[in-house]
C-alpha atoms as a PDB file:
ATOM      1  CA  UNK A   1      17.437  11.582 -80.014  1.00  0.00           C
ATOM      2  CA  UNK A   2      20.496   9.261 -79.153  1.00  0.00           C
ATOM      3  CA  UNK A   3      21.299  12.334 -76.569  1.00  0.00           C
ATOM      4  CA  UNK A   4      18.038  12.145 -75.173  1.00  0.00           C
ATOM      5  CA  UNK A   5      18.081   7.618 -74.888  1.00  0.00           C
ATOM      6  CA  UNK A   6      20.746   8.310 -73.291  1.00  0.00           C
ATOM      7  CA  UNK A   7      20.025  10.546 -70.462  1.00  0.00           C
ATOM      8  CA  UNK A   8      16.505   8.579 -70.007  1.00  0.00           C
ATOM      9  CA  UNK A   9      18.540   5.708 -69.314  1.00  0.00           C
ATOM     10  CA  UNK A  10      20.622   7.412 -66.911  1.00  0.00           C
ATOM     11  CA  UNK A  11      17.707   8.644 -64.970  1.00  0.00           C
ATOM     12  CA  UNK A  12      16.398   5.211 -65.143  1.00  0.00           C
ATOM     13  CA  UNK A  13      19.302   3.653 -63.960  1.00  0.00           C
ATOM     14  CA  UNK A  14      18.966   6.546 -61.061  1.00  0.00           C
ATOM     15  CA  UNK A  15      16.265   6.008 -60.698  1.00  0.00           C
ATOM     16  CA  UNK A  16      16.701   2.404 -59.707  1.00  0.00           C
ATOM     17  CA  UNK A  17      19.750   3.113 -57.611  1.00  0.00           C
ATOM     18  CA  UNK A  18      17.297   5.293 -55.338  1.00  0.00           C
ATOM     19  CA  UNK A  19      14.608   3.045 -55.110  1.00  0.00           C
ATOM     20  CA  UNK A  20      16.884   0.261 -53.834  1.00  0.00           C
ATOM     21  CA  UNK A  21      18.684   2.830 -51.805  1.00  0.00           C
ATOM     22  CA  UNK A  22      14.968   3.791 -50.377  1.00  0.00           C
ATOM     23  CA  UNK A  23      14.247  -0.008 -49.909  1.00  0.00           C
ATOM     24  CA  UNK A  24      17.444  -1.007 -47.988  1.00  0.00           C
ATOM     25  CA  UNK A  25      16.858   1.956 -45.740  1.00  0.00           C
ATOM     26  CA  UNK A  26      13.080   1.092 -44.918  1.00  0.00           C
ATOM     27  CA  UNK A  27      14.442  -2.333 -44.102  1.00  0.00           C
ATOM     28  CA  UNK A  28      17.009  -0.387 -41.838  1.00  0.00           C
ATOM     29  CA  UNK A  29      14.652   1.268 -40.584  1.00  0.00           C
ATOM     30  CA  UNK A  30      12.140  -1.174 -39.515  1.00  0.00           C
ATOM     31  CA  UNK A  31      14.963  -3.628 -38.579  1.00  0.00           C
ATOM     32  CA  UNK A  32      15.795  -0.433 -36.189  1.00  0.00           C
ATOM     33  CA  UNK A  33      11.784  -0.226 -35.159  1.00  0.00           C
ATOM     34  CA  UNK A  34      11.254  -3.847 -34.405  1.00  0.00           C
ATOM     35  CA  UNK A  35      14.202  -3.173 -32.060  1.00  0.00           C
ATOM     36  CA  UNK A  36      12.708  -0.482 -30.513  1.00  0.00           C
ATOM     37  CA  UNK A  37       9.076  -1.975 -30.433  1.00  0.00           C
ATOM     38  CA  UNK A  38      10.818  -4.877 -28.151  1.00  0.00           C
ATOM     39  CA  UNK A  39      12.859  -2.420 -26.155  1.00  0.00           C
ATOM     40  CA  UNK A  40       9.990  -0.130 -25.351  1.00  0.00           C
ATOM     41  CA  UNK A  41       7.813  -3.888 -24.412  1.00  0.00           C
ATOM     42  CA  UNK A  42      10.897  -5.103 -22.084  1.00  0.00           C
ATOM     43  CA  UNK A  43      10.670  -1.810 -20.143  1.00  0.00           C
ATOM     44  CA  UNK A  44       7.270  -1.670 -19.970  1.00  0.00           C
ATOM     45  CA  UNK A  45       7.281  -5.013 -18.222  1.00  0.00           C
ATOM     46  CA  UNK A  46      10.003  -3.684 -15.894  1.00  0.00           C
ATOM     47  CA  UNK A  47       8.083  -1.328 -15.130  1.00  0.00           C
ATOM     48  CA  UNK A  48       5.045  -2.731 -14.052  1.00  0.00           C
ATOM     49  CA  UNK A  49       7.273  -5.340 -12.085  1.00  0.00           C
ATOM     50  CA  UNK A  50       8.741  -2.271 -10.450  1.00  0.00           C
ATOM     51  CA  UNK A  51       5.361  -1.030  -9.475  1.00  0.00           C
ATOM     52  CA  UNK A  52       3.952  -4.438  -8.404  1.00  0.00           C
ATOM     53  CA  UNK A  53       7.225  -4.323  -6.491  1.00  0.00           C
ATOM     54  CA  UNK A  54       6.701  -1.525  -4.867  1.00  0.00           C
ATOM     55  CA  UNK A  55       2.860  -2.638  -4.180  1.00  0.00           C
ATOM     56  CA  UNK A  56       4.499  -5.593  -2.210  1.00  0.00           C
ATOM     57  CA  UNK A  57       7.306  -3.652  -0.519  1.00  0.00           C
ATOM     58  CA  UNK A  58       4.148  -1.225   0.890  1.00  0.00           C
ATOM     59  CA  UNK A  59       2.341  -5.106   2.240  1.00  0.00           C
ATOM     60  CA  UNK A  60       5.241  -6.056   3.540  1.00  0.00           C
ATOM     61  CA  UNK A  61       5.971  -3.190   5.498  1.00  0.00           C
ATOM     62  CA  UNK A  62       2.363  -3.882   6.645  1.00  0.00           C
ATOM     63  CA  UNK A  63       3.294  -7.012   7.524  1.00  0.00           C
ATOM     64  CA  UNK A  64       6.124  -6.264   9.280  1.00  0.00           C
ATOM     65  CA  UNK A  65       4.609  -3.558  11.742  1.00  0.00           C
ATOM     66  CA  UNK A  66       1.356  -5.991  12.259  1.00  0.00           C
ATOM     67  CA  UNK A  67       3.947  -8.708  13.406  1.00  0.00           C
ATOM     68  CA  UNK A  68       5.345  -6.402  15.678  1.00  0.00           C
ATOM     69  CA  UNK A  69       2.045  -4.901  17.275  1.00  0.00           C
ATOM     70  CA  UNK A  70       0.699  -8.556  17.685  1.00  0.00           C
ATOM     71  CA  UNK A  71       3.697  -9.408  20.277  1.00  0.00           C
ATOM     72  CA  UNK A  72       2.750  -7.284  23.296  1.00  0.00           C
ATOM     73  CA  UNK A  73      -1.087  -8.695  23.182  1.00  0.00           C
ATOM     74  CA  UNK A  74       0.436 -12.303  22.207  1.00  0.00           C
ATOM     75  CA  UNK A  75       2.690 -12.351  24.795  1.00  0.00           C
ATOM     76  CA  UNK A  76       0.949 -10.916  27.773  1.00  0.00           C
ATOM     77  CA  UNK A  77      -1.849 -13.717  26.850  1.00  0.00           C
ATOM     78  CA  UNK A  78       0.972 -16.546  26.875  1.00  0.00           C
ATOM     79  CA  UNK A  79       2.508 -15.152  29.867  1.00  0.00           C
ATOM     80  CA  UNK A  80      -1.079 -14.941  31.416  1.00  0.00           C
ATOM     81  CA  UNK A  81      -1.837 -18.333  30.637  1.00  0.00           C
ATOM     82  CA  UNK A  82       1.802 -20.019  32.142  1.00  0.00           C
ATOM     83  CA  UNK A  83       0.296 -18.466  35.104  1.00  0.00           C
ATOM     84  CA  UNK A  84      -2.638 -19.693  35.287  1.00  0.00           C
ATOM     85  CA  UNK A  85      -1.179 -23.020  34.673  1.00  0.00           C
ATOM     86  CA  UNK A  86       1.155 -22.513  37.207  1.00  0.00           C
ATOM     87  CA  UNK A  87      -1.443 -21.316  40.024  1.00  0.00           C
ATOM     88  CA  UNK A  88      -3.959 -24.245  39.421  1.00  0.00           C
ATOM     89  CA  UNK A  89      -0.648 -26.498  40.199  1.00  0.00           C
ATOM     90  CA  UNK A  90      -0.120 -25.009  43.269  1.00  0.00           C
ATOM     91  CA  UNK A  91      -3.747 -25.480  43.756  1.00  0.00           C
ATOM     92  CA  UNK A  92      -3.518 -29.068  43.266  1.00  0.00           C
ATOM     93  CA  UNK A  93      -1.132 -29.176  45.706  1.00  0.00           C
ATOM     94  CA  UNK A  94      -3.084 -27.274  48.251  1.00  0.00           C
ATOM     95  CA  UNK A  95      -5.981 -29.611  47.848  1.00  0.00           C
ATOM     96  CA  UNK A  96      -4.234 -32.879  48.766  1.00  0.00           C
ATOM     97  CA  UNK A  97      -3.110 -31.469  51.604  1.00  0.00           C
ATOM     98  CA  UNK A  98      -6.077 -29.558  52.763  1.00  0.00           C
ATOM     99  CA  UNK A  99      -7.006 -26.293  51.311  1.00  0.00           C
ATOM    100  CA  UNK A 100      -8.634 -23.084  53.106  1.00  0.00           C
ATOM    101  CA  UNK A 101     -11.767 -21.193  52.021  1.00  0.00           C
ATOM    102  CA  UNK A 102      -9.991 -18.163  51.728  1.00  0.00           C
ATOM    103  CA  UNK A 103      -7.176 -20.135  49.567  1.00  0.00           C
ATOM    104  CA  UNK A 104     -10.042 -20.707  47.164  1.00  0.00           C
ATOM    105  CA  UNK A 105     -11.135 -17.594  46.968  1.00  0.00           C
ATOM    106  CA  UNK A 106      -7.827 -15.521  46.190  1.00  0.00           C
ATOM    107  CA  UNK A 107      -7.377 -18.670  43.843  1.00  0.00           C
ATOM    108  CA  UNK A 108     -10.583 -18.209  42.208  1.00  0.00           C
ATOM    109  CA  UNK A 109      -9.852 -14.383  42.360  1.00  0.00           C
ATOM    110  CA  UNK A 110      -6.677 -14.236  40.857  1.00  0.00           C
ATOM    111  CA  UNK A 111      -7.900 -16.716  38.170  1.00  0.00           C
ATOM    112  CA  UNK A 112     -10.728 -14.199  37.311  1.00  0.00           C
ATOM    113  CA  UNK A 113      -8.650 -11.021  36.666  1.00  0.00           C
ATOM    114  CA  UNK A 114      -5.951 -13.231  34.751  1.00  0.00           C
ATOM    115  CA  UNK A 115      -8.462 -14.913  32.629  1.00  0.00           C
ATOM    116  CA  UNK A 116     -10.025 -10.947  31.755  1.00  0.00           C
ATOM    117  CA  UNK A 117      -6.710  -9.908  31.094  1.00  0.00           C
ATOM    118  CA  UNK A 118      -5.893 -12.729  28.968  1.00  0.00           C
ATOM    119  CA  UNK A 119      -9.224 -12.718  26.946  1.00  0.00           C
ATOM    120  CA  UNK A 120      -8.931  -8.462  26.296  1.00  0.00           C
ATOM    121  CA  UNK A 121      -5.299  -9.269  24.993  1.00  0.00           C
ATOM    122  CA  UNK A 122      -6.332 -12.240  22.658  1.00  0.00           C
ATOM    123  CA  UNK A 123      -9.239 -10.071  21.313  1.00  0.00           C
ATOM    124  CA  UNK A 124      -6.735  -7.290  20.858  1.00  0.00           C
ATOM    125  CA  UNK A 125      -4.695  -9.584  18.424  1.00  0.00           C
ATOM    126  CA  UNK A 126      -7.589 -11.308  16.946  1.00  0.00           C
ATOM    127  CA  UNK A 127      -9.454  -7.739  15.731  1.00  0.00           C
ATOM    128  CA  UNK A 128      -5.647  -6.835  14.575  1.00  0.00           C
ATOM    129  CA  UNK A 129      -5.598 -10.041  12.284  1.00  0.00           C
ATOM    130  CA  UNK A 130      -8.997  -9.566  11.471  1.00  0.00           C
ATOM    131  CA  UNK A 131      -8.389  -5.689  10.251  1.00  0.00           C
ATOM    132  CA  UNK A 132      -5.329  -6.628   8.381  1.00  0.00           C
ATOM    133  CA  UNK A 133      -6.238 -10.174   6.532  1.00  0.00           C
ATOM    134  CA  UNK A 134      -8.915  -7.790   4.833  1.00  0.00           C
ATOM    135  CA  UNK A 135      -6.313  -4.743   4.392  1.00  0.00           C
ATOM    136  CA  UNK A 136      -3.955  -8.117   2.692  1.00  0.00           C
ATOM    137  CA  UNK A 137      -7.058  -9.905   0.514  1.00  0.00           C
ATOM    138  CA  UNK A 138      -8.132  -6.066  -1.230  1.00  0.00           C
ATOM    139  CA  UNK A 139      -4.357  -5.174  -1.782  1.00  0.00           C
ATOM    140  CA  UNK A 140      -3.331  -8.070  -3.862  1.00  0.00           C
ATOM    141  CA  UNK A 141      -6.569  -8.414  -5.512  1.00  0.00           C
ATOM    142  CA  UNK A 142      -7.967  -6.432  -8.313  1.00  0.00           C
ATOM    143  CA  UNK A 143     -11.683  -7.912  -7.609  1.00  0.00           C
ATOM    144  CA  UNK A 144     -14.771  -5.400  -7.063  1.00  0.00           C
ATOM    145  CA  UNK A 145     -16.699  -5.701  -3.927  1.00  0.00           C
ATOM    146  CA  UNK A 146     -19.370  -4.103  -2.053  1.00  0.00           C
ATOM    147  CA  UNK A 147     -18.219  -2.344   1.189  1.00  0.00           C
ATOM    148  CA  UNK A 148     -18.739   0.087   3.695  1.00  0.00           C
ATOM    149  CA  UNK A 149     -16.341   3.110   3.018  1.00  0.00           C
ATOM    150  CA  UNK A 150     -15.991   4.107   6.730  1.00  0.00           C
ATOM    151  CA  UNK A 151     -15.286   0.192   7.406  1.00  0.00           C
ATOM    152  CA  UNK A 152     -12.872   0.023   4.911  1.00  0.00           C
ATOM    153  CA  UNK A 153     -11.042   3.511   5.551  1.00  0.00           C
ATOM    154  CA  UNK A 154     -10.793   2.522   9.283  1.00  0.00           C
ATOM    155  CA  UNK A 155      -8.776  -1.030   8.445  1.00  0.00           C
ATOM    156  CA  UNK A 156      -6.514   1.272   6.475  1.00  0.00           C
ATOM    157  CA  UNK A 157      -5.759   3.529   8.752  1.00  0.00           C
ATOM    158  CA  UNK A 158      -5.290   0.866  11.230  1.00  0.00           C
ATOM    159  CA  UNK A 159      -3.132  -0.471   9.799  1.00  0.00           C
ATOM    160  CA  UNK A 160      -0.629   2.585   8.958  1.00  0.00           C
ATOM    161  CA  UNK A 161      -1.015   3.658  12.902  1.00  0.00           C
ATOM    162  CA  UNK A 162       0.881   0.169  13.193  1.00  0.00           C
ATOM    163  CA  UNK A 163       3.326   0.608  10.846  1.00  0.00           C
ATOM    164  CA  UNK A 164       3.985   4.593  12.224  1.00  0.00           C
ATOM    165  CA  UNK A 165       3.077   3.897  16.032  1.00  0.00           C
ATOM    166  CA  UNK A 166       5.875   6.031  16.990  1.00  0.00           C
ATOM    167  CA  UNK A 167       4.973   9.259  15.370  1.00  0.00           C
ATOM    168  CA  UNK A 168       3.299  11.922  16.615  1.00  0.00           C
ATOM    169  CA  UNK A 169       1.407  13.004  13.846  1.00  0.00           C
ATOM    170  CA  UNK A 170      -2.450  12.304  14.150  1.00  0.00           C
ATOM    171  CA  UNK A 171      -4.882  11.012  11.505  1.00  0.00           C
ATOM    172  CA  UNK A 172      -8.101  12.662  11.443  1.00  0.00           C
ATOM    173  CA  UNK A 173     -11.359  10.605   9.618  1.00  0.00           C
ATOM    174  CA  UNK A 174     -14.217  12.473   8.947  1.00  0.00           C
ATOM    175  CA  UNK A 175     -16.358  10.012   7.347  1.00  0.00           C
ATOM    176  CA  UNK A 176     -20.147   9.973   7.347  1.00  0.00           C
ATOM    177  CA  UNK A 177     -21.239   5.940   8.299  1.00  0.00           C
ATOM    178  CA  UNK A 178     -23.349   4.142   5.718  1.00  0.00           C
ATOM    179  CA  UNK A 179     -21.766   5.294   2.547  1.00  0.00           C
ATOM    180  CA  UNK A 180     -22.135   2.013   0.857  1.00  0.00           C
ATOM    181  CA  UNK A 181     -19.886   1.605  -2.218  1.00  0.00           C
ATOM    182  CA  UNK A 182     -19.540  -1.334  -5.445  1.00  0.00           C
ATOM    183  CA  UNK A 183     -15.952  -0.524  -6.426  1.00  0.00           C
ATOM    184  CA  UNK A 184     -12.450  -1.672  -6.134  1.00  0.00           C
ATOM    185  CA  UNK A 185     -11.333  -1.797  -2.637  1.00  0.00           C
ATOM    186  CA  UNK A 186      -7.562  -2.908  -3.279  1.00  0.00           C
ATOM    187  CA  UNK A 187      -7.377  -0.007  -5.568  1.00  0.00           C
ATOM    188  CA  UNK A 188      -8.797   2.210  -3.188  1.00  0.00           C
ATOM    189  CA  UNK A 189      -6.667   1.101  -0.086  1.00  0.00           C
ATOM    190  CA  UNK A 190      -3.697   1.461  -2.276  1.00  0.00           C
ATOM    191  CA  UNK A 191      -3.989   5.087  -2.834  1.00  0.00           C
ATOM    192  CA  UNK A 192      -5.165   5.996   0.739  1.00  0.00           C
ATOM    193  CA  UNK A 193      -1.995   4.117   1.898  1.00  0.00           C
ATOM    194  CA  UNK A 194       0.091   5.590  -0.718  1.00  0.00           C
ATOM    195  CA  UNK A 195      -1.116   9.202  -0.174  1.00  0.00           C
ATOM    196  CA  UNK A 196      -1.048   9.361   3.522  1.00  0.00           C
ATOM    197  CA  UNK A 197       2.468   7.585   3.377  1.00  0.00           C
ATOM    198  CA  UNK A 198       3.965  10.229   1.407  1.00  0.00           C
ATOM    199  CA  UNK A 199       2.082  13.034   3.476  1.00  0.00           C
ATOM    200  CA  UNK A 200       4.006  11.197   6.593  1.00  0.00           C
ATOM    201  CA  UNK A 201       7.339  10.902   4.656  1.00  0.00           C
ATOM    202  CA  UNK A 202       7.512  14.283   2.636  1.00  0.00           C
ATOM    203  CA  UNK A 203       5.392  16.650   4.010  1.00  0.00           C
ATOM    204  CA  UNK A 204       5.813  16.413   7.800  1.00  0.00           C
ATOM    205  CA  UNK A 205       9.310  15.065   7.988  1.00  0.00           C
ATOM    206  CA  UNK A 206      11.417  16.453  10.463  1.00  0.00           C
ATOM    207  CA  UNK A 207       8.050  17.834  12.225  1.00  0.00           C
ATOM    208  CA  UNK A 208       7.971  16.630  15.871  1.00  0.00           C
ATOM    209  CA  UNK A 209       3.948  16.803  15.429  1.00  0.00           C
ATOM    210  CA  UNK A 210       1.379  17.086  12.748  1.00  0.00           C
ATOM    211  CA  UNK A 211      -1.943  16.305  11.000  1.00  0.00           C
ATOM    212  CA  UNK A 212      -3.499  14.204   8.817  1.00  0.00           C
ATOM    213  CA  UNK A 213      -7.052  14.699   7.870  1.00  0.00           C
ATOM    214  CA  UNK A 214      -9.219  11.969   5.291  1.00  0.00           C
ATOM    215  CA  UNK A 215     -12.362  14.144   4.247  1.00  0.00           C
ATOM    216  CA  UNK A 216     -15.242  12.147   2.683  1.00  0.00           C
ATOM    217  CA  UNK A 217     -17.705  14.570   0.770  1.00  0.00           C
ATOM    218  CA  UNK A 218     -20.839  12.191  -0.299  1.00  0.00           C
ATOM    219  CA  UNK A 219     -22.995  13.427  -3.686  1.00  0.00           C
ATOM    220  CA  UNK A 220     -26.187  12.189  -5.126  1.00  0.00           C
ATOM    221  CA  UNK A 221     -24.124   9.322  -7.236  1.00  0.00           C
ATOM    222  CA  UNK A 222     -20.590  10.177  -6.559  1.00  0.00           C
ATOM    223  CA  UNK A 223     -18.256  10.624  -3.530  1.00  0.00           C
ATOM    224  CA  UNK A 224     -15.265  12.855  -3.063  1.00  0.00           C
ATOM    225  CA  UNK A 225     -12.256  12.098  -1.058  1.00  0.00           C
ATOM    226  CA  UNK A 226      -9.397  14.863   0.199  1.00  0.00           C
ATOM    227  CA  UNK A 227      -6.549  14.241   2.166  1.00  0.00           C
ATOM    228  CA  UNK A 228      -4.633  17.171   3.460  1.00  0.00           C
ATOM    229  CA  UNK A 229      -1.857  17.831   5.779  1.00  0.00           C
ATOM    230  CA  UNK A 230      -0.716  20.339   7.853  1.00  0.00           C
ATOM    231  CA  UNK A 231       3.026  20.074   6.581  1.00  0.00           C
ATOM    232  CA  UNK A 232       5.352  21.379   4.071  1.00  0.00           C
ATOM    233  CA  UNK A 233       3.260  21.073   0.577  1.00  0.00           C
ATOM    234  CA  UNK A 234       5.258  20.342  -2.458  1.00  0.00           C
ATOM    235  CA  UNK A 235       7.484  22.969  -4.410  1.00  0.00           C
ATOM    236  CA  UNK A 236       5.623  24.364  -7.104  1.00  0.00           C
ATOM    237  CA  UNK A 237       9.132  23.506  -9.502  1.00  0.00           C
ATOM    238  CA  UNK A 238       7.926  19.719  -8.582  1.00  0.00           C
ATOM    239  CA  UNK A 239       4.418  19.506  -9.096  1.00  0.00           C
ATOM    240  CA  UNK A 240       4.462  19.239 -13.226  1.00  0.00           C
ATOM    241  CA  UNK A 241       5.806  15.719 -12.412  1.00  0.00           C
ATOM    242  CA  UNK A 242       4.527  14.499  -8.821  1.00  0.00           C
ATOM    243  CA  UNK A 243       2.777  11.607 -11.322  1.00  0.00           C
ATOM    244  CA  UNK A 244       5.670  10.941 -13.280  1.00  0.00           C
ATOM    245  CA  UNK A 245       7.583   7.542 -12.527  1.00  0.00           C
ATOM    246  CA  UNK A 246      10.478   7.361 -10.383  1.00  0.00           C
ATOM    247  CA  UNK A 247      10.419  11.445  -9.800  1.00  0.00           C
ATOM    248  CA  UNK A 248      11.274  11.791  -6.378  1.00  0.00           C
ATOM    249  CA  UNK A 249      12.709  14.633  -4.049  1.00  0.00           C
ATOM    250  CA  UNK A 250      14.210  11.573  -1.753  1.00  0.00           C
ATOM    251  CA  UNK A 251      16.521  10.888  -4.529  1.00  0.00           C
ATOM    252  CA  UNK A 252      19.699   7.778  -2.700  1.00  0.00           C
ATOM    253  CA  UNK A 253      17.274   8.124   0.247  1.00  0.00           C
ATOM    254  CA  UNK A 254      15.188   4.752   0.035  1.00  0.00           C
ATOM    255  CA  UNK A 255      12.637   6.724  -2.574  1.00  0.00           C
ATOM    256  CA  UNK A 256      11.386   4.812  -5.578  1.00  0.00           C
ATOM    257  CA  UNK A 257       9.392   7.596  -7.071  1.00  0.00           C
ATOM    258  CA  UNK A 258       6.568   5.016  -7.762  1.00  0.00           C
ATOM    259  CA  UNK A 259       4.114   6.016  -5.171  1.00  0.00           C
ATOM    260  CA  UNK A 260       1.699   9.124  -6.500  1.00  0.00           C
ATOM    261  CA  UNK A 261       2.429   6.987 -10.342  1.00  0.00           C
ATOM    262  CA  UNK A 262       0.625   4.339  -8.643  1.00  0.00           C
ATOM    263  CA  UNK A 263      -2.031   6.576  -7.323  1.00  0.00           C
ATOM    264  CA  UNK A 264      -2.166   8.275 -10.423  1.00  0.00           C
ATOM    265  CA  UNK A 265      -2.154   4.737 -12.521  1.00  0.00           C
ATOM    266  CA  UNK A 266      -5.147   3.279 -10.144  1.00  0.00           C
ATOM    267  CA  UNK A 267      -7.315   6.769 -10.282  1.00  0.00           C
ATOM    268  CA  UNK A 268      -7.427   6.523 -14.271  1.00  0.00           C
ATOM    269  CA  UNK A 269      -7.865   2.904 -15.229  1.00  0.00           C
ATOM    270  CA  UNK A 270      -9.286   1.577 -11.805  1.00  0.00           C
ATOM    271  CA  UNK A 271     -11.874   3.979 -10.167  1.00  0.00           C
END
């Protein structure tokens, strides 16, 4: 009996020892947790400031090729107009001292074709704005609208023939008119531009031509959108991660690996 007290105490006293050992290594453990739970947070919010990032980087590259375009019809109308200024001086001058009938005339001529030439150009910049303040308003906001697919496609695409007006690869719309949609058009725009972009930059680089086609398939309460190229496809050792972030085959080359996440991302919570 005294044998047996004995070892129950010693089991008991085990017994404690492990329970405290247990309890100081939960604590470790969700000491260790807590640590992770905040680590996992901080790069979850690095990560969607990546990606908002790189939603900004596309607009600004946007931006950048709209400012460009809008200098040749900007500046032919300011040029244009100096002369026109200029001419109606010299007309001044020709009526104090006496001006000819057929002075009028080639004024009044000249005036004519400038004025056309000015007006097409100033239209020209003013549809650009117009295309592209709409592109810039669905991009940075997350708002659903009612729109006209083909309109909105069209603003999109006129806006990436901007920003690649030096390549030779075509983009083909086949895109029935009236499809009228209630969705999210800044979502939408985002992973036209995002697709066709990395069709441009991956699949027909190094290709002195190509194609781009955007194929709208309408349904009774649905519609289906493909985009396919004519260029090199992706290697079948890449496609188990083409949605993964910051996978990219452009790895030290300017490639953030964000794009198809972002598609991916705005297909499964947005659409």
């Amino acid at each position: 009996a005294s044998r047996l007290e004995s070892m129950r105490d010693s089991l008991a006293q085990a017994v404690t020892g492990l329970e405290e050992r247990v309890e100081r290594r939960t604590n470790e453990l969700q000491e260790v947790n807590a640590r992770l739970q905040g680590t996992l947070e901080d790069l979850r919010r690095m990560q969607q400031s990546l990606v908002q990032s790189e939603k900004l980087a596309s607009l600004g590259s946007l931006v950048a090729g709209l400012s460009h375009e809008l200098n040749t019809p900007i500046g032919t109308g300011v040029t244009i107009v100096s002369t026109i200024v200029e001419r109606c001086a010299d007309l001044q001058k020709q009526v104090e001292s006496g001006i000819r009938r057929s002075q009028l005339d080639a004024f009044v001529d000249d005036v004519t074709r400038a004025s056309h030439l000015a007006q097409s150009s100033l239209e020209r910049a003013a549809r650009l704005l117009l295309d592209f303040k709409q592109v810039a308003v669905d991009q940075t906001s997350s708002r659903r609208r009612e729109f006209q697919l083909a309109e909105l496609v069209r603003e999109m695409m006129v806006a990436l023939n901007i920003r690649y007006k030096h390549s030779l690869v075509r983009i083909a719309l086949h895109i029935p008119d009236g499809i009228a949609m209630d969705s999210y058009p800044g979502a939408l725009g985002q992973i036209l531009t995002n697709l066709v972009t990395n069709a441009l930059i991956h699949g027909l680089e190094g290709r002195p031509q190509g194609r781009i086609q955007v194929v709208v398939h309408p349904g009774a309460d649905s519609v289906g959108i493909r985009i396919c190229d004519d260029g090199a496809g992706i290697a079948e050792s890449a496609l188990p991660r083409i949605f993964d972030p910051f996978f990219t085959t452009r790895l030290g080359e300017g490639g953030s690996g964000l794009g198809l996440y972002i598609v991916y991302n705005l297909v499964t919570r947005s659409l």
